[in-house]
Protein backbone atom coordinates (compact mmCIF):
# COMPACT_ATOMS: atom_id res chain seq x y z
CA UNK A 1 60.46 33.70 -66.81
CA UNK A 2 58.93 31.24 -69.61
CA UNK A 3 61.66 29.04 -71.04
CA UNK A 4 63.18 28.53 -74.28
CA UNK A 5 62.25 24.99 -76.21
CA UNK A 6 63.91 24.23 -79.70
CA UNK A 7 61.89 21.35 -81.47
CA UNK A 8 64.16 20.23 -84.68
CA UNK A 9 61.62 19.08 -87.64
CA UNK A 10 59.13 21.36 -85.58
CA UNK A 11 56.43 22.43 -87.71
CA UNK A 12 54.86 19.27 -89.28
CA UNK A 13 53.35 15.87 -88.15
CA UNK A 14 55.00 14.69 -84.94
CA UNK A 15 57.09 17.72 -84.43
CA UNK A 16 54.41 19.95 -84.97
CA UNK A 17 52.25 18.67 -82.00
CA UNK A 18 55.45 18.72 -79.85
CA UNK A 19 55.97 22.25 -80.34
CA UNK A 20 52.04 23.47 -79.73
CA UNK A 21 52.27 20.78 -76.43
CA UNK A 22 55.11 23.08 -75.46
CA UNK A 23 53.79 26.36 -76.13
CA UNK A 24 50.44 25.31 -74.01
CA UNK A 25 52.43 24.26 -71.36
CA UNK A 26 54.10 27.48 -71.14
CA UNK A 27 57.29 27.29 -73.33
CA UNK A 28 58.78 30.11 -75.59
CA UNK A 29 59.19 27.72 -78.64
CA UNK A 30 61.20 27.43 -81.79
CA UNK A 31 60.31 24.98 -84.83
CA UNK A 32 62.95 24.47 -87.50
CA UNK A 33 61.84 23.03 -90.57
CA UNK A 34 64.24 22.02 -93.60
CA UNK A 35 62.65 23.06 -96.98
CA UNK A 36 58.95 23.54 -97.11
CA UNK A 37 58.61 27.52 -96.48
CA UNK A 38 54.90 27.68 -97.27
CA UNK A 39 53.90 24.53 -94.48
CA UNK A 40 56.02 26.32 -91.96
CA UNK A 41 54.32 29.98 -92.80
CA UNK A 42 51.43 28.34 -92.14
CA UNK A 43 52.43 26.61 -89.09
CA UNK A 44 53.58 30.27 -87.92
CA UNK A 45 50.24 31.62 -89.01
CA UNK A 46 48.20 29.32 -87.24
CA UNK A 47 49.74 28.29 -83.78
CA UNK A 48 51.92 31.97 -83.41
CA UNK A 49 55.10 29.20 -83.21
CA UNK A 50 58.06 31.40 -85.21
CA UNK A 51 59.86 29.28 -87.14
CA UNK A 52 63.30 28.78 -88.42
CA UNK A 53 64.95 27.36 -91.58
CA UNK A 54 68.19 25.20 -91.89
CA UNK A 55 69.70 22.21 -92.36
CA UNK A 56 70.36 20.01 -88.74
CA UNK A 57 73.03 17.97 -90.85
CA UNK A 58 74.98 21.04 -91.29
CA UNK A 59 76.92 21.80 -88.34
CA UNK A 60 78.00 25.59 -89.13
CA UNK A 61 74.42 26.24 -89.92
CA UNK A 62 72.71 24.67 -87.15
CA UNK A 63 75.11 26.71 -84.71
CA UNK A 64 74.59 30.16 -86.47
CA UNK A 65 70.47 29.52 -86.48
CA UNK A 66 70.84 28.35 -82.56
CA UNK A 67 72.59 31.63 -82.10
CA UNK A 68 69.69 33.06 -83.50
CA UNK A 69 66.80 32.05 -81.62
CA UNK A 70 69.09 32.56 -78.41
CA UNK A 71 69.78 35.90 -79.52
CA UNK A 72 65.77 36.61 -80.57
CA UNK A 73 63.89 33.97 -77.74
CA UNK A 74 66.86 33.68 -75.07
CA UNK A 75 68.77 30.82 -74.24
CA UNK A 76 67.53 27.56 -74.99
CA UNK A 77 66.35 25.51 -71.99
CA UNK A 78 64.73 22.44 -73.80
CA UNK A 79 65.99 20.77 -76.97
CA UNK A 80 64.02 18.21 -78.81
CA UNK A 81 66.01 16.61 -81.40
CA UNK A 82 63.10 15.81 -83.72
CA UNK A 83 63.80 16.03 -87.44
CA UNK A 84 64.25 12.81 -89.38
CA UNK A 85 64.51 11.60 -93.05
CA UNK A 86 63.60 7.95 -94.67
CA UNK A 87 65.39 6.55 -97.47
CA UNK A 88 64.30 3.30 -97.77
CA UNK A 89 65.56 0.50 -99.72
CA UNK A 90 66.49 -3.29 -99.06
CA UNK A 91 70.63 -3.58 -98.11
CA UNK A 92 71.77 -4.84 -101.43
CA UNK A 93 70.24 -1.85 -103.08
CA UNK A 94 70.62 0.64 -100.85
CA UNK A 95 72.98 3.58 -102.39
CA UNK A 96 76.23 5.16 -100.00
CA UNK A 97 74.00 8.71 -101.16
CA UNK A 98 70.84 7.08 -99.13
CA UNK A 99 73.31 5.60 -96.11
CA UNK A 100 74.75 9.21 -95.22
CA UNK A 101 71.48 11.49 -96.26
CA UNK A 102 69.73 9.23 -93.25
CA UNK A 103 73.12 9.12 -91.14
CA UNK A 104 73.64 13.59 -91.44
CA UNK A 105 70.18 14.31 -90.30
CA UNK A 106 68.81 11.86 -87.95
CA UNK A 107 72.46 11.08 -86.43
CA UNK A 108 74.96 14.12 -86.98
CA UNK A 109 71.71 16.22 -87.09
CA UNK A 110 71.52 15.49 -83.38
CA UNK A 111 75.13 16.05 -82.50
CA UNK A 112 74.56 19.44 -84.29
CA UNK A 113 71.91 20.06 -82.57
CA UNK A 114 72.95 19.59 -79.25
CA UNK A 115 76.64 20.37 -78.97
CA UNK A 116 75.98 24.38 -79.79
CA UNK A 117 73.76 24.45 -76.75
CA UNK A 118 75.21 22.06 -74.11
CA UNK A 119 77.76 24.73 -73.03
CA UNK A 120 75.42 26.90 -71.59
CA UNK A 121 72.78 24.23 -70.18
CA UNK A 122 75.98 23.38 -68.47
CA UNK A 123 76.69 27.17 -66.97
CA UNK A 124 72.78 27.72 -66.32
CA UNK A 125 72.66 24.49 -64.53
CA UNK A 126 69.59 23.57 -65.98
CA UNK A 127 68.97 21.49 -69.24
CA UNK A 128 66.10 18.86 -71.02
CA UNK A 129 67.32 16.82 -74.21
CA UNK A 130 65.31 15.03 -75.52
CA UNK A 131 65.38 12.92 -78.70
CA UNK A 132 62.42 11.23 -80.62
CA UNK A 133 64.15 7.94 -82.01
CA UNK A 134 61.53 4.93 -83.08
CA UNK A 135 60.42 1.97 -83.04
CA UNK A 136 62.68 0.66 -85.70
CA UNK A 137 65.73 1.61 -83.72
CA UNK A 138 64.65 -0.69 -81.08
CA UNK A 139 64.17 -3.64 -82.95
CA UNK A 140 65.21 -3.21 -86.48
CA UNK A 141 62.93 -3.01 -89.94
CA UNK A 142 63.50 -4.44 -93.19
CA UNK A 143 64.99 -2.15 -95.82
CA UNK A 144 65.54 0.30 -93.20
CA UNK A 145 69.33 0.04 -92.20
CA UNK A 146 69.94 3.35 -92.31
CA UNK A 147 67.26 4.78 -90.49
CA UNK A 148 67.64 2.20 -88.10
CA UNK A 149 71.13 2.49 -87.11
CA UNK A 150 70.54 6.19 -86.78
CA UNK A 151 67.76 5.57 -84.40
CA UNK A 152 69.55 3.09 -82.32
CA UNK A 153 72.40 5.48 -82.06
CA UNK A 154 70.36 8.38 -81.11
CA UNK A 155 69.55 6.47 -77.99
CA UNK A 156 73.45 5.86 -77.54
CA UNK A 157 73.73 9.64 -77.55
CA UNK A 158 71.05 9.87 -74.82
CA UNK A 159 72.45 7.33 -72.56
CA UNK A 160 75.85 8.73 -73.01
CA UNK A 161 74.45 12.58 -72.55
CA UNK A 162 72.63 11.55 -69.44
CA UNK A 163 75.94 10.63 -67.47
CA UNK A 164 77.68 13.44 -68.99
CA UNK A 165 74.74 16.34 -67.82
CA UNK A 166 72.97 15.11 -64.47
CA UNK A 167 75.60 16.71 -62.28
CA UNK A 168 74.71 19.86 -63.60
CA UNK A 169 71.37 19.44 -63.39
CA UNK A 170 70.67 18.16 -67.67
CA UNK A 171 69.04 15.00 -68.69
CA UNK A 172 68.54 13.41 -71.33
CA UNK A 173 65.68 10.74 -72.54
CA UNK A 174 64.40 9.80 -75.39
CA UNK A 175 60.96 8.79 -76.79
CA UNK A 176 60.30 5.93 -79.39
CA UNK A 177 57.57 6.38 -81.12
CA UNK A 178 55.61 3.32 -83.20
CA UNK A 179 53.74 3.84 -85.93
CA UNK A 180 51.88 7.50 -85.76
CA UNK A 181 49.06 8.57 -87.56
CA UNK A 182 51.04 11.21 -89.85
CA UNK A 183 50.39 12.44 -93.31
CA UNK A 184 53.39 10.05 -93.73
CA UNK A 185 51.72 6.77 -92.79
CA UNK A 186 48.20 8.23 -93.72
CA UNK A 187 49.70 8.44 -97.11
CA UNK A 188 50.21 4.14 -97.66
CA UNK A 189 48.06 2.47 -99.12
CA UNK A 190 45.29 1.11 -96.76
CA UNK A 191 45.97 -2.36 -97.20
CA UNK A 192 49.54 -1.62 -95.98
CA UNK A 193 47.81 0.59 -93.38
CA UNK A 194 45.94 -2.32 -92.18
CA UNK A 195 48.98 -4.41 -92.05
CA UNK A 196 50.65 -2.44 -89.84
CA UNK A 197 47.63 -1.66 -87.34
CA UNK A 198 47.17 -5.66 -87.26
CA UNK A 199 50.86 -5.91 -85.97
CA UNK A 200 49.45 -3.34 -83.08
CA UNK A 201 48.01 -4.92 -79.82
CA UNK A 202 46.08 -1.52 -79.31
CA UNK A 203 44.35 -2.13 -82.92
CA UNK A 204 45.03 1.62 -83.69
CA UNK A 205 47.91 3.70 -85.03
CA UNK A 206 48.88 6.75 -81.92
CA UNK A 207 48.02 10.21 -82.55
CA UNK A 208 51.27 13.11 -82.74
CA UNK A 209 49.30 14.40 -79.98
CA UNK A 210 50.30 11.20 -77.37
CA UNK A 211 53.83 11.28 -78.34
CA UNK A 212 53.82 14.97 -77.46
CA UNK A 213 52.48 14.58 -74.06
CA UNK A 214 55.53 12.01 -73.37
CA UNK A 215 57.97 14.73 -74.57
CA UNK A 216 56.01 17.60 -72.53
CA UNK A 217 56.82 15.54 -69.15
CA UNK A 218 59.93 14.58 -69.97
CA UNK A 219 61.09 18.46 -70.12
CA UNK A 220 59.35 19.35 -67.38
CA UNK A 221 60.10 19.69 -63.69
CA UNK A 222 58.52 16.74 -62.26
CA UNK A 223 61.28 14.42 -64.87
CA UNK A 224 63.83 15.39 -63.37
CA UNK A 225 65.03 11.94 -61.71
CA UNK A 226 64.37 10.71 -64.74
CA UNK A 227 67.94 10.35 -66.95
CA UNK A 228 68.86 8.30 -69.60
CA UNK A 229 65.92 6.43 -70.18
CA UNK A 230 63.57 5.87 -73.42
CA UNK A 231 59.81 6.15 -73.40
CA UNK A 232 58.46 3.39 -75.46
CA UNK A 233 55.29 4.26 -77.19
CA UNK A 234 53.88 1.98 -79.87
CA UNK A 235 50.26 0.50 -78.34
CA UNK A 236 52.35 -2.15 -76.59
CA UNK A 237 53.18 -3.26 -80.27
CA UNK A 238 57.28 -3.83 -78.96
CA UNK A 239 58.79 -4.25 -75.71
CA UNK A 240 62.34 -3.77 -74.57
């Protein structure tokens, strides 16, 4: 029997090659998206991916729409923690509003994410979380405080999940992207583009598709051993 993968932030950019990596290796997948109901139609229409709409900083509605693919797709097997927000702005300017927007979706989202389903990974004996962090939560970026600390504490969350599952057969890893070719960073201006790909020993920016393949192995059988630990993948651009 195929199992159940929820990708958080599923059906665009980095998230959206996650989930179709998934579904071609085999997985029943979900994709929640946040707000954009005509990019996520499409995603649906396109890959046959069903997605899902709510709000990963919202605890009560991240439960009820878990309940829902479990109740629609089965139980979920595989979660990948995906969805993110920027607000970006130097310290001094930076706004409480822009501190806990970042902190509810890429932090809390996570909890929320997680907690509804760890209960039964934990009577099933089988579970694969898995959190896309970055770059910046590695090593810090200016005017990024928020995002950073979220990212940083994301792979708290892993290290801590990863003791708390592997007697029961979950792990928990993480993957930290650099900088992706995305509409996102597609969208800055090239000089800025340049910039950034200069700062890159590869001399390129990676494709969704690369970070997807570290995500498809890390839920998979053969990762199994491997608990607690975070996938760097930047073109060699940081090292931990």
């Amino acid at each position: 029997m195929a199992r159940t993968a929820l990708v958080t932030g599923g059906s665009r950019g980095i998230g959206a090659a996650i989930s179709k990596a998934l579904k071609a290796e085999g997985y029943n997948v979900a994709a929640t998206y946040a707000g954009n109901d005509e990019a996520a139609a499409k995603f649906t229409e396109e890959t046959g991916i069903q997605t899902y709409k709510w709000n990963v900083g919202d605890y009560d509605e991240s439960k009820a729409g878990i309940a829902k693919v479990e109740e629609e797709m089965g139980p979920i097997d595989v979660v990948v923690a995906n969805a993110g927000i920027t607000r970006d702005a130097p310290f001094h300017k930076m706004t409480p509003e822009q501190w806990q927007q970042v902190i509810d979706t890429n932090l809390t989202g996570v909890f929320n994410t997680v907690h509804p389903v760890w209960p039964g990974m934990r009577e099933r004996g089988f579970g694969r979380i898995i959190v896309i962090s970055s770059i910046n939560g590695q090593k810090g970026q200016f005017a990024q405080v928020n995002y950073a600390a979220t990212k940083a504490g994301d792979l708290g969350i892993i290290k801590s999940l990863a003791q708390e599952g592997a007697a029961k057969g979950i792990t928990a890893n993480a993957v930290c992207p650099g900088y992706i070719a995305t509409e996102m960073v597609m969208a800055v201006p090239e000089k800025v583009r340049e910039s950034i790909i200069s700062q890159i020993p590869a001399g390129r920016l990676g494709e969704p598709e690369e970070i997807a393949r570290c995500v498809a192995f890390l839920a998979s059988d053969d990762a199994q051993f491997i608990n607690g630990s975070t996938i760097s993948a930047n073109g060699g651009q940081f090292f931990v």
